[in-house]
N, C-alpha and C. Protein backbone atom coordinates (compact mmCIF):
# COMPACT_ATOMS: atom_id res chain seq x y z
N UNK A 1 91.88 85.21 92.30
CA UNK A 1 93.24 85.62 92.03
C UNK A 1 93.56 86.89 92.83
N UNK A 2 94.79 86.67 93.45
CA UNK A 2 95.12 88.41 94.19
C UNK A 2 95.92 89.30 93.17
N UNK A 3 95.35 90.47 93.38
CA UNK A 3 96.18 91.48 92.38
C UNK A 3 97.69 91.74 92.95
N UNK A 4 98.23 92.17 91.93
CA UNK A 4 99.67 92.90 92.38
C UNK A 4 98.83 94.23 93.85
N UNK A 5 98.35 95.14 93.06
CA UNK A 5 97.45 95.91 94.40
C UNK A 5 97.31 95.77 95.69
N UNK A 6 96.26 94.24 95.88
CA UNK A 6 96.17 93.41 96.90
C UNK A 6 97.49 93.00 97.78
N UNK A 7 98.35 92.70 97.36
CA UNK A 7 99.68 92.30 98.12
C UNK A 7 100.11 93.52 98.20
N UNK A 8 100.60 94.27 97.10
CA UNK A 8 101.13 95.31 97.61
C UNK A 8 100.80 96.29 99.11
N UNK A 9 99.72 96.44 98.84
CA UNK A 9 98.75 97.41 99.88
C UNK A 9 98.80 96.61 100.95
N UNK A 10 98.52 95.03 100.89
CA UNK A 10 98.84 94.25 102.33
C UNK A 10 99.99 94.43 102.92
N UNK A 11 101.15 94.18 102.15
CA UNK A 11 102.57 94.74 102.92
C UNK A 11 102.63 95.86 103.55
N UNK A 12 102.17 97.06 103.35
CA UNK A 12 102.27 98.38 103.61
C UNK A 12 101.32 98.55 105.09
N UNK A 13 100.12 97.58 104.90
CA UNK A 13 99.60 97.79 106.11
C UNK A 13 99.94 96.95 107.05
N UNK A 14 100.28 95.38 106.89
CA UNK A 14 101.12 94.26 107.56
C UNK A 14 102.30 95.30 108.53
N UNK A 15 102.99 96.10 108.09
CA UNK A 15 104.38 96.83 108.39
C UNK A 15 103.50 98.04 109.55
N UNK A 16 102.38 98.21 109.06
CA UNK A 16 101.64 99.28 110.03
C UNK A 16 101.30 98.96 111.34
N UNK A 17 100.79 97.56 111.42
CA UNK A 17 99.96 96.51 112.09
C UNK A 17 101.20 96.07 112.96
N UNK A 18 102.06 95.60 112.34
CA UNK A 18 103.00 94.91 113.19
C UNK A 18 104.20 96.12 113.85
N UNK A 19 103.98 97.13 113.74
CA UNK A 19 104.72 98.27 114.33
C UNK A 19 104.77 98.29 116.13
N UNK A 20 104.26 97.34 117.09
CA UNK A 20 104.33 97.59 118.17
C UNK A 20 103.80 98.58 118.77
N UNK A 21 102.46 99.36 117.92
CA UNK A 21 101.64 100.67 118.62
C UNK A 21 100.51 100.62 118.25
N UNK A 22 99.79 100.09 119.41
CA UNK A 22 98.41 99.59 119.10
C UNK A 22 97.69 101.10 117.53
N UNK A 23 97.12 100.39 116.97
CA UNK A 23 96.47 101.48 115.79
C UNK A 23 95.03 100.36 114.89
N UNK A 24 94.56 101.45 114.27
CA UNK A 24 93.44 100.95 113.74
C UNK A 24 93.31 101.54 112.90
N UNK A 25 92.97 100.86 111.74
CA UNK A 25 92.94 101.47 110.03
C UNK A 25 91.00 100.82 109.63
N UNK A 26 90.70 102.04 109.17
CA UNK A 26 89.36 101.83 108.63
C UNK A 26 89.68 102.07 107.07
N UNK A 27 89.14 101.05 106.21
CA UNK A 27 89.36 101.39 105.00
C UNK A 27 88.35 102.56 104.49
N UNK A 28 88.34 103.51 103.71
CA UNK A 28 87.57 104.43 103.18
C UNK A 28 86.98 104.05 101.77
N UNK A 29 86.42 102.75 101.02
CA UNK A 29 85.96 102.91 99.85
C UNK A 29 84.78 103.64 99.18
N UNK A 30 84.74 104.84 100.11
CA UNK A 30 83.38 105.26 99.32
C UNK A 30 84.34 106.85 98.94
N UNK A 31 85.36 106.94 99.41
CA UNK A 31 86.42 108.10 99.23
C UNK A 31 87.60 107.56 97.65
N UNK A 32 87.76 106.05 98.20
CA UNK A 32 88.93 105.70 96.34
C UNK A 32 89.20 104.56 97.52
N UNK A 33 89.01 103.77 96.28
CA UNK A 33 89.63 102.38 96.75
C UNK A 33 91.17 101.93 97.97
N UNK A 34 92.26 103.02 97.03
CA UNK A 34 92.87 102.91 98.02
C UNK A 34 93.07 103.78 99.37
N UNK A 35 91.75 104.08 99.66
CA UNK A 35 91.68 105.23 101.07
C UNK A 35 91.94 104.49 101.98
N UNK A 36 92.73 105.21 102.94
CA UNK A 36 91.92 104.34 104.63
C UNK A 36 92.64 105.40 105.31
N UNK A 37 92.21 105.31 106.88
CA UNK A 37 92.37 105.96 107.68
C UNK A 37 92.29 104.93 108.92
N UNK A 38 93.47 105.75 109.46
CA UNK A 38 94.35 105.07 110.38
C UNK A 38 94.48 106.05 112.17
N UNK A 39 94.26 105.50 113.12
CA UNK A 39 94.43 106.40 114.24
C UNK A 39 95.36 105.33 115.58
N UNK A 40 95.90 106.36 115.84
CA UNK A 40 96.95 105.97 116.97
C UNK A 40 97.20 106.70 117.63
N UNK A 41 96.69 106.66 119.05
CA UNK A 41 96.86 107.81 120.18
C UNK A 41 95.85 108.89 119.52
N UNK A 42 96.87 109.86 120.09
CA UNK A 42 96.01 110.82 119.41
C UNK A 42 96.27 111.10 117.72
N UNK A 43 97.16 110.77 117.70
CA UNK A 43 97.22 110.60 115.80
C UNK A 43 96.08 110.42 115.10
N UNK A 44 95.75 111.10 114.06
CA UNK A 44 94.68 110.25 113.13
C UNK A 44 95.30 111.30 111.47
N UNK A 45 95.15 109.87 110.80
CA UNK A 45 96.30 109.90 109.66
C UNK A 45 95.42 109.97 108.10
N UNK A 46 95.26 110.19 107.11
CA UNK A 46 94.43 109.85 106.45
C UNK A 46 95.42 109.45 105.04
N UNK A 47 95.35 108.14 104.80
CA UNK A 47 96.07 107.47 103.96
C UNK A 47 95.97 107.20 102.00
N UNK A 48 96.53 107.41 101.75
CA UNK A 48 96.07 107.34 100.23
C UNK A 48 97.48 106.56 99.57
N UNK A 49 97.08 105.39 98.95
CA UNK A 49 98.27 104.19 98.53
C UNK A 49 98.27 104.35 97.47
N UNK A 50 99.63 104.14 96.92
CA UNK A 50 99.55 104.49 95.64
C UNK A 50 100.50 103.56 95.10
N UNK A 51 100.92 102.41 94.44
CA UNK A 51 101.43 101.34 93.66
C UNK A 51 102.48 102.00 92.33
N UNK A 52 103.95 100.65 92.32
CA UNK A 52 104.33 101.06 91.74
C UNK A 52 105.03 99.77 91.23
N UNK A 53 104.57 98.74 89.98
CA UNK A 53 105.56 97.82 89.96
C UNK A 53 106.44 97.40 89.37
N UNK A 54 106.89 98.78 88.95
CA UNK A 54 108.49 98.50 88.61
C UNK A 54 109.47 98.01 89.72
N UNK A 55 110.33 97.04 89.01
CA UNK A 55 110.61 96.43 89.99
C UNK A 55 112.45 97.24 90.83
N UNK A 56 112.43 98.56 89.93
CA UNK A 56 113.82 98.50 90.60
C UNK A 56 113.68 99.98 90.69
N UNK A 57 114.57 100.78 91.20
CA UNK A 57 114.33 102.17 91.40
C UNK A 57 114.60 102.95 89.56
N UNK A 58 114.28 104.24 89.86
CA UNK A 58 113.10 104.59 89.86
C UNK A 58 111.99 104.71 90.14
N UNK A 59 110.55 104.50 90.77
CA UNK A 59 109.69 104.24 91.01
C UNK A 59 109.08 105.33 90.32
N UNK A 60 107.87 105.04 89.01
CA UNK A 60 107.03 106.13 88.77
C UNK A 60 105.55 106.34 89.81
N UNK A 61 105.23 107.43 89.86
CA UNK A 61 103.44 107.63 90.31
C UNK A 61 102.98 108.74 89.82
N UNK A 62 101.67 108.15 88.90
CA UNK A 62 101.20 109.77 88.40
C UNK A 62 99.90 109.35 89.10
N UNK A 63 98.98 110.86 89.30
CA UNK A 63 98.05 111.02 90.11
C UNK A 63 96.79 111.01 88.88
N UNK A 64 95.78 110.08 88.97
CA UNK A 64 94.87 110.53 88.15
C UNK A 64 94.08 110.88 88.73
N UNK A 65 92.87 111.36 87.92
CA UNK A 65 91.87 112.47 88.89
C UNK A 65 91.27 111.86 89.80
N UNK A 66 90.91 110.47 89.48
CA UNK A 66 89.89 109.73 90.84
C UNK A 66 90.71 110.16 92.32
N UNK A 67 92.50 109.60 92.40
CA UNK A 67 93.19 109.93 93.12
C UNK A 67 93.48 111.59 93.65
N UNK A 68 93.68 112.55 92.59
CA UNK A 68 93.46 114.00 93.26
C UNK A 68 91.88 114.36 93.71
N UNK A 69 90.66 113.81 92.98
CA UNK A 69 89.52 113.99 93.83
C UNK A 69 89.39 113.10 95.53
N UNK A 70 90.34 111.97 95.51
CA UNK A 70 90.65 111.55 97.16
C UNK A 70 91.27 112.13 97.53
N UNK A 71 92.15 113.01 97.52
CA UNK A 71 92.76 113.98 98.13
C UNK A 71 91.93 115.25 99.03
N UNK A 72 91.53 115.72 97.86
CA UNK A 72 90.36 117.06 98.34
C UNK A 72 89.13 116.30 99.07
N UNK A 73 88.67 114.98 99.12
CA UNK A 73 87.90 114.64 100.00
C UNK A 73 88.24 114.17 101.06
N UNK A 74 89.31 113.61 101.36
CA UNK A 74 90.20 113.06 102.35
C UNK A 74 89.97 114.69 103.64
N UNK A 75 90.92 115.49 102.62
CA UNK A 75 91.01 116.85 103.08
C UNK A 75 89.81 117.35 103.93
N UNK A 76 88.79 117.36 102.90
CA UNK A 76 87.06 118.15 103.33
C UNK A 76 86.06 117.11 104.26
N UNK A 77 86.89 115.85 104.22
CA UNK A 77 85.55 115.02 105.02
C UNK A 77 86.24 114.97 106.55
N UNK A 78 87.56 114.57 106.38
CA UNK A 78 88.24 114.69 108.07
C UNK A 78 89.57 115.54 107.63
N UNK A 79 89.03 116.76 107.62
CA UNK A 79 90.10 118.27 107.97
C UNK A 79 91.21 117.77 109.37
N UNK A 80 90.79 116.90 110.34
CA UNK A 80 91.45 116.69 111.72
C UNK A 80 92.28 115.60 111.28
N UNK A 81 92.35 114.87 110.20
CA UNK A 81 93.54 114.12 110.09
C UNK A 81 94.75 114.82 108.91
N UNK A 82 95.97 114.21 109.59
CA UNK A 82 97.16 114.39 108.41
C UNK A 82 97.42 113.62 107.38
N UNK A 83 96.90 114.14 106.00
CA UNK A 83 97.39 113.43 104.80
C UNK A 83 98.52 112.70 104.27
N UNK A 84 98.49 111.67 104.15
CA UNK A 84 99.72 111.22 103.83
C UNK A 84 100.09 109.99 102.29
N UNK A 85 100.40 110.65 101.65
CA UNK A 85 100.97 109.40 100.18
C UNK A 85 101.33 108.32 100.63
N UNK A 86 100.99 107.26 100.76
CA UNK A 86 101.83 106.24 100.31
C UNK A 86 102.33 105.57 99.47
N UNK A 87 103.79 105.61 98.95
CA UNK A 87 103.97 105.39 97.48
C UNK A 87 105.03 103.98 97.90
N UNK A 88 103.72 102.67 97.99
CA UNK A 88 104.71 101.41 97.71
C UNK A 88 105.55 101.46 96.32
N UNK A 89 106.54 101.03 97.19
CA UNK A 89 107.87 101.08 95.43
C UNK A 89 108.26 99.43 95.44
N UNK A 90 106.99 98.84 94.53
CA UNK A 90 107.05 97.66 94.08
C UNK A 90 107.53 96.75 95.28
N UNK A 91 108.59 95.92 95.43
CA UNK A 91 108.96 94.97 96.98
C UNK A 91 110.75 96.11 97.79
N UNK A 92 110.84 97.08 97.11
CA UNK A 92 111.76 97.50 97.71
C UNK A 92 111.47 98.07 98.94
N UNK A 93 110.56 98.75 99.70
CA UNK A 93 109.65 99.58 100.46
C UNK A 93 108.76 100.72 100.43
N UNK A 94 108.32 101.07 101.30
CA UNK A 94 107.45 101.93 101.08
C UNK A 94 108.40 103.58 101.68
N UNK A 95 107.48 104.75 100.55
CA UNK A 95 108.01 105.70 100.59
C UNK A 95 106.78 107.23 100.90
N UNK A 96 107.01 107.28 102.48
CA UNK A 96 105.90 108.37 103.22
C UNK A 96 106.07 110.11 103.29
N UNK A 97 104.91 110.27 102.13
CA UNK A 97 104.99 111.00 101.49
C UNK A 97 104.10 112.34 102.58
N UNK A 98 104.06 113.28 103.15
CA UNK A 98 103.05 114.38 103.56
C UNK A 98 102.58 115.15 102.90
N UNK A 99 101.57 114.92 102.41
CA UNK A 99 100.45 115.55 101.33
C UNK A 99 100.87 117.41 100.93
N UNK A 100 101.71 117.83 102.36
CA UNK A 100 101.60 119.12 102.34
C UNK A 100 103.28 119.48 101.39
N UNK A 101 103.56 118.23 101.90
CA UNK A 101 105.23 118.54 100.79
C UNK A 101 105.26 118.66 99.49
N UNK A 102 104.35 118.06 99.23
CA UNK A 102 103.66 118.29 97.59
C UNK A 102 104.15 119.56 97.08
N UNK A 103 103.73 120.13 97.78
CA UNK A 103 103.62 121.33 97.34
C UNK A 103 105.05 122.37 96.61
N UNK A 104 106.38 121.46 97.50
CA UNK A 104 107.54 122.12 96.60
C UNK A 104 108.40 121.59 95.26
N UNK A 105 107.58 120.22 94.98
CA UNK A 105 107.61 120.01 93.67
C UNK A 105 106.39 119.89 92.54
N UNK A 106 105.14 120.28 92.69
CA UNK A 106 104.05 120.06 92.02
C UNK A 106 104.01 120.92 91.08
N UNK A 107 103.13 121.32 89.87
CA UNK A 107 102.94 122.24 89.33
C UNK A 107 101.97 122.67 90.82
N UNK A 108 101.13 121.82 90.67
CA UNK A 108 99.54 122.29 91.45
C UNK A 108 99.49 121.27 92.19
N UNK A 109 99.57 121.18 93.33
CA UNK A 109 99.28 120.80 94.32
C UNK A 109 98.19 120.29 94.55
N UNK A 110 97.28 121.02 94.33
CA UNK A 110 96.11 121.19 94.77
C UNK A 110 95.13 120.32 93.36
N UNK A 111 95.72 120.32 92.67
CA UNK A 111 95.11 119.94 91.30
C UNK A 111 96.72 118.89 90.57
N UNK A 112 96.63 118.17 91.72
CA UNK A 112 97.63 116.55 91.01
C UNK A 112 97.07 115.95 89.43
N UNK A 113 96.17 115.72 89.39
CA UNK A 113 96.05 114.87 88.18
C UNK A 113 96.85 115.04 87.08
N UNK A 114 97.36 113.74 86.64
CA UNK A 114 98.25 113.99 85.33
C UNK A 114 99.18 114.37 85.67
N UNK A 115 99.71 114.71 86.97
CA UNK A 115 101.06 114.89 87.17
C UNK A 115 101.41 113.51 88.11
N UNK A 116 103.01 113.79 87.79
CA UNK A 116 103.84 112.42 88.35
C UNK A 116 105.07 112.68 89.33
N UNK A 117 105.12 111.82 90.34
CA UNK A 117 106.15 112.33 91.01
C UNK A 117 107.08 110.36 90.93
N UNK A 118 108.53 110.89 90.98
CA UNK A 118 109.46 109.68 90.75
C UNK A 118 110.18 109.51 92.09
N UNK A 119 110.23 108.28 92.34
CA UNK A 119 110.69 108.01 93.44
C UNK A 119 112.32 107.25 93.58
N UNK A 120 113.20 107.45 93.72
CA UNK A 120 114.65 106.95 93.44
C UNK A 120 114.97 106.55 94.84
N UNK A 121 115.94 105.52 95.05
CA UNK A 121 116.35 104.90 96.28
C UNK A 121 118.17 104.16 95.73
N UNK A 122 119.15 104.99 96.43
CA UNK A 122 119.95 103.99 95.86
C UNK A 122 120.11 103.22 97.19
N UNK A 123 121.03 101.87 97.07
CA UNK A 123 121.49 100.62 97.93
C UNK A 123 121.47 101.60 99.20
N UNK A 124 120.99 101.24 100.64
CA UNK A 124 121.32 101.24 101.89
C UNK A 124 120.91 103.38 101.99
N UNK A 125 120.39 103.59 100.75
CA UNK A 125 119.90 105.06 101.06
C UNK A 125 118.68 105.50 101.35
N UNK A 126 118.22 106.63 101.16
CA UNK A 126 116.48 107.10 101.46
C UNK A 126 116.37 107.64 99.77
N UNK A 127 115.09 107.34 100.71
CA UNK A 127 114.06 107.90 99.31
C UNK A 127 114.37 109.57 98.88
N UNK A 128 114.73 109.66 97.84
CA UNK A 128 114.59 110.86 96.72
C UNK A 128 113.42 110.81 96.01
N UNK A 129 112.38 112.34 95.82
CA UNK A 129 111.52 112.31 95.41
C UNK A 129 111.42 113.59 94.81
N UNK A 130 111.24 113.32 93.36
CA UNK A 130 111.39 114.39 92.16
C UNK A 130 109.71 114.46 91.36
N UNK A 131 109.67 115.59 91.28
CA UNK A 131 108.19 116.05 90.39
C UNK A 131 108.53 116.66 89.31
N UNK A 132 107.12 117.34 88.41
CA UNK A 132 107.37 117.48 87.20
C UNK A 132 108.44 118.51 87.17
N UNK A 133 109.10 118.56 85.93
CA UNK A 133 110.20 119.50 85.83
C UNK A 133 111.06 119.41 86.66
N UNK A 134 111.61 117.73 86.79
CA UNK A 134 112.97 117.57 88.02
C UNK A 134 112.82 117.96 88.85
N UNK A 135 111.92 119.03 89.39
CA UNK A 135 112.12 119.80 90.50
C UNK A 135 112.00 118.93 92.07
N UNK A 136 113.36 118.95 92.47
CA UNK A 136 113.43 117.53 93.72
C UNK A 136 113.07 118.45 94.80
N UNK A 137 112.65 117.25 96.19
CA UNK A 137 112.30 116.88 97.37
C UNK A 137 112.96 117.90 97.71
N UNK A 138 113.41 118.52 98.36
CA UNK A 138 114.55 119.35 99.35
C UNK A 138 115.22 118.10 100.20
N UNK A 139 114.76 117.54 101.20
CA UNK A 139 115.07 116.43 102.16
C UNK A 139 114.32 115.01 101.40
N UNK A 140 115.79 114.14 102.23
CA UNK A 140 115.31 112.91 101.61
C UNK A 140 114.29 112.32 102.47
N UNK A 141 113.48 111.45 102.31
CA UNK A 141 112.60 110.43 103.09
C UNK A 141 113.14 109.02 103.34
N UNK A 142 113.54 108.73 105.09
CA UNK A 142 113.96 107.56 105.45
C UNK A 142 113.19 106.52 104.78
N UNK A 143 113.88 105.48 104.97
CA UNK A 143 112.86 104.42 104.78
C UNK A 143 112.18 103.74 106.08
N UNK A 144 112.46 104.35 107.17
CA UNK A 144 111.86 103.83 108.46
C UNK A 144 111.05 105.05 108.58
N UNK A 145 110.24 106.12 107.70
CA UNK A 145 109.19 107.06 108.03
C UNK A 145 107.95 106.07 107.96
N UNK A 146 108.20 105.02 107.18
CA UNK A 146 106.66 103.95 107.18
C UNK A 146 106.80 102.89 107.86
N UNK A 147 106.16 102.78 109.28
CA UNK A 147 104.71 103.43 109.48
C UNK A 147 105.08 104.56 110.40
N UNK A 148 106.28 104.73 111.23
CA UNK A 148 106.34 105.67 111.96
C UNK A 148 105.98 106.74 112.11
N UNK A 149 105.90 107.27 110.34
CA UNK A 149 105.26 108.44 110.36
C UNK A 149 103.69 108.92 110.63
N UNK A 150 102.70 107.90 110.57
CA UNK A 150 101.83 107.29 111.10
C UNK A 150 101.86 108.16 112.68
N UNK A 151 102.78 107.07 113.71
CA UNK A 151 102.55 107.61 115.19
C UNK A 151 103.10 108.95 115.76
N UNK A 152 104.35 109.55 114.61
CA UNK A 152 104.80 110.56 115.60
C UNK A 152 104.35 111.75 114.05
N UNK A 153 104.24 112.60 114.54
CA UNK A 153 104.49 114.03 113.54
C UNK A 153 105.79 114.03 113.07
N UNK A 154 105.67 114.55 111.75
CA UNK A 154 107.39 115.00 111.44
C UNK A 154 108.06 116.08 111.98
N UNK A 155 109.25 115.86 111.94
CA UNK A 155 110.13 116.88 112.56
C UNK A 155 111.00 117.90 111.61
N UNK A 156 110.53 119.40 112.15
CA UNK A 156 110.90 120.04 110.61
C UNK A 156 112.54 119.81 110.23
């Protein structure tokens, strides 16, 4: 039987794969199931998926510790790649998150677990992304940052 997981996570990388820029994703399971790491050019990305299957916006994601301990290892094992969330939002798309943005809605950043960040999308818009205590995104997130964000750096 395939999990909701399984498809989900296939779409997200299917959309990576079929992006027209040659790349290569190594899965990481000895880091959390949903690790992998991804390099393109000189890019090298370090990925962490994160599922959501509600099926309409809103999108919830809370971080449990297995997931904030992939973080800090992601971090400490390849320091040379850029962290990045991926928060599939059920079949609407995916929403590319930079590990370092965390940081202006988190309590702790650095210590996610048990905290949740919500993901909102209205018709033909970008992703809005709110953490604990409402405290929102500053900028919204396209929905064409996945996979792109992958090959190019963001632009402040």
């Amino acid at each position: 039987m395939i999990r909701d997981q399984e498809l989900l996570h296939g779409a997200a990388v299917i959309r990576l794969l079929d992006a027209g820029v040659p790349v290569s994703i190594q899965h990481a399971p000895d880091i959390h199931a949903s690790a992998y790491l991804a390099e393109a050019g000189d890019r090298r990305v370090a990925l962490l998926l994160k599922l959501s299957t509600r099926k309409r916006s809103p999108w919830q994601f809370t971080f449990t510790e297995g997931e904030a301990a992939a973080l800090a290892a992601l971090a400490g094992t390849y320091p040379e790649h850029e962290r990045l969330l991926v928060l599939v939002c059920h079949t609407d798309g995916v929403c590319c998150l930079p590990h370092d943005r965390l940081g202006a809605i988190m309590n702790d950043p650095k210590a996610p677990a048990g905290q949740a960040v919500s993901v909102a999308r209205g018709e033909g818009r970008s992703y809005r992304v709110t953490g604990p205590a409402r405290r929102k995104m500053t900028r919204t997130i396209p929905m064409n940052d996945w996979p792109r964000r992958v090959f190019f750096e963001e632009t402040p």
